[in-house]
Protein backbone atom coordinates (compact mmCIF):
# COMPACT_ATOMS: atom_id res chain seq x y z
CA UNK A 1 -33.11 20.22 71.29
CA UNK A 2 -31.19 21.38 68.39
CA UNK A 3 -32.10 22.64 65.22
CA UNK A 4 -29.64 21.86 62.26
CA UNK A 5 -30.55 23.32 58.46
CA UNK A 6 -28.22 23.06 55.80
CA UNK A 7 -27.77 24.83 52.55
CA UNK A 8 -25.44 25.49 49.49
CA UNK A 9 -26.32 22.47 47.64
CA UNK A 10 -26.82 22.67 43.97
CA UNK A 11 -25.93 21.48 40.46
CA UNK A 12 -22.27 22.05 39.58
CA UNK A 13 -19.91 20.70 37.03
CA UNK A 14 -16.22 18.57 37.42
CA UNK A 15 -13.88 20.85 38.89
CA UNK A 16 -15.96 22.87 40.49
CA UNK A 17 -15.98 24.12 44.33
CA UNK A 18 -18.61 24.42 46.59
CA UNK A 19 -19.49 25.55 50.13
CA UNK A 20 -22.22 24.07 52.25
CA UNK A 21 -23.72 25.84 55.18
CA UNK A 22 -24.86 24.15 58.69
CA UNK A 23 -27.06 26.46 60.80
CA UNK A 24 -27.38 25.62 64.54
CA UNK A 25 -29.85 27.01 67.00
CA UNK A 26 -31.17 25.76 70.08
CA UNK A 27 -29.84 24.25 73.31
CA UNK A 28 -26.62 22.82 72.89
CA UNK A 29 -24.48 20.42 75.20
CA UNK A 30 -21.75 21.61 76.77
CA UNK A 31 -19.23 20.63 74.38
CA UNK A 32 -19.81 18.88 70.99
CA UNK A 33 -19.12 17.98 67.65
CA UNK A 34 -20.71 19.21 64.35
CA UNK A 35 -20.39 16.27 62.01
CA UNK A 36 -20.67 16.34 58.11
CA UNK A 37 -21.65 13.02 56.17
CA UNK A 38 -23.04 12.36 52.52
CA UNK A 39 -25.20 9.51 51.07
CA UNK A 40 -25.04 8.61 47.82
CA UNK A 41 -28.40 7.05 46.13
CA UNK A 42 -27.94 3.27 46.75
CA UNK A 43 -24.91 3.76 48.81
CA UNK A 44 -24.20 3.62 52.69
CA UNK A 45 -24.26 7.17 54.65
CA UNK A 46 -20.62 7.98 54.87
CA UNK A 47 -18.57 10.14 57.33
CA UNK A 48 -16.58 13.07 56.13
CA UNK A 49 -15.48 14.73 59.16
CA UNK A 50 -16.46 16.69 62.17
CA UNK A 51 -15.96 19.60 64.24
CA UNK A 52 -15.19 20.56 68.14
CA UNK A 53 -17.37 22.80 69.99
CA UNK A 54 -14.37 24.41 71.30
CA UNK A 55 -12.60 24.28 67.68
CA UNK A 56 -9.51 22.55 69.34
CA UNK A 57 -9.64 19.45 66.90
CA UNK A 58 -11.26 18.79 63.66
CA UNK A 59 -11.06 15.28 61.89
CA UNK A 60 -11.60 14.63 58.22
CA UNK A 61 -11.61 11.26 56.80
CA UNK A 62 -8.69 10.16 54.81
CA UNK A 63 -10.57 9.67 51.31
CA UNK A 64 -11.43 13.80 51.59
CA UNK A 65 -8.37 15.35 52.84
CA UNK A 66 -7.16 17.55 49.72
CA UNK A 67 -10.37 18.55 48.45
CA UNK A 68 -12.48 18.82 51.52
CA UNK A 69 -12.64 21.10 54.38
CA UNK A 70 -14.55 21.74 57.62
CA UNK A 71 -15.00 24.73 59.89
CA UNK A 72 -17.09 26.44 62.05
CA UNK A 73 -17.39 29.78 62.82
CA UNK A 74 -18.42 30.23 66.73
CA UNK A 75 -19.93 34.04 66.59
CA UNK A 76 -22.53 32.56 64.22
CA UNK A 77 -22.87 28.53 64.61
CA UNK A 78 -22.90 27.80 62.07
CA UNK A 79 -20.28 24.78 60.34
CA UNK A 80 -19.05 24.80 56.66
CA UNK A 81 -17.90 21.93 54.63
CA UNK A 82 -15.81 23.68 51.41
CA UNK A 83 -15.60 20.97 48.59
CA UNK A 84 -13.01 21.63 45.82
CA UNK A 85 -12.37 19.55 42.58
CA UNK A 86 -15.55 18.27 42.99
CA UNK A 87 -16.45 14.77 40.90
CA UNK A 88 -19.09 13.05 39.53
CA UNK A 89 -18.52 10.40 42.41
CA UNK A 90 -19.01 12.76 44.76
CA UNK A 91 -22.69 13.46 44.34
CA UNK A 92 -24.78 12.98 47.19
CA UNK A 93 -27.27 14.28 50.23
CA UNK A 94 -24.85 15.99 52.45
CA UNK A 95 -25.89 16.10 56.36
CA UNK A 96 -24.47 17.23 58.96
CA UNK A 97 -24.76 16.48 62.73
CA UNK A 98 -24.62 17.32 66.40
CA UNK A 99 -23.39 14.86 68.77
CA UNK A 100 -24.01 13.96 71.80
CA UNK A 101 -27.52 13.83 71.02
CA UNK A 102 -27.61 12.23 67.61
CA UNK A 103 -29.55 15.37 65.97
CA UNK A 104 -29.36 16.05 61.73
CA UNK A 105 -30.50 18.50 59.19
CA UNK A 106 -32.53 17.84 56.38
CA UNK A 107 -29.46 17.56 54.03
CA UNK A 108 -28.72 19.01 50.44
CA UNK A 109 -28.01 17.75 47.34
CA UNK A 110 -24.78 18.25 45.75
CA UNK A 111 -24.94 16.99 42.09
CA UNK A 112 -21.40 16.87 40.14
CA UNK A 113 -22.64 16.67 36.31
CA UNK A 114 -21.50 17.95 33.03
């Protein structure tokens, strides 16, 4: 079993950056991939990108790459997805993921308002 809880969610304005937090405990597979993704209210849950196990390769989707990164930092497991610029269109629940084993957090709200 694994244990995902993410935080760094909040209310911040246009422009704005912000860095969410995905802490991992528990029993891991051998190798995996920490995923992020974000649902919008009426919208379809949507990929962002994910990270190895082994940090060898990271994916992002094409609509993020600029303002969105991901990383994890091994000592700690835990996986961070930095958001710069940030836009109204870019509120959402943001999740993120283990696979194999199909296993989320509870998500966190990122609201982009002025």
């Amino acid at each position: 079993q694994v244990h995902l809880v993410e935080s760094g969610g909040g209310l911040v304005q246009p422009g704005d950056s912000l860095r969410l937090s995905c802490a991992a405990s528990g029993t891991f597979p051998r190798v995996y991939i920490v995923a992020w993704h974000r649902q919008a209210q009426g919208k379809e849950r949507e990929l962002i990108g994910h990270v190895h196990s082994k940090g060898l390769t990271s994916f992002l989707a094409d609509s993020m790459k600029g303002r969105f990164a991901i990383s994890r930092d091994a000592a700690t497991n835990i996986a961070y997805l930095q958001m710069n610029d940030l836009r109204p269109e870019d509120t959402a629940v943001y999740y993120c993921q283990v696979n194999p084993g199909e296993y989320w957090g509870q998500g966190t709200q990122v609201t982009v308002s002025s």
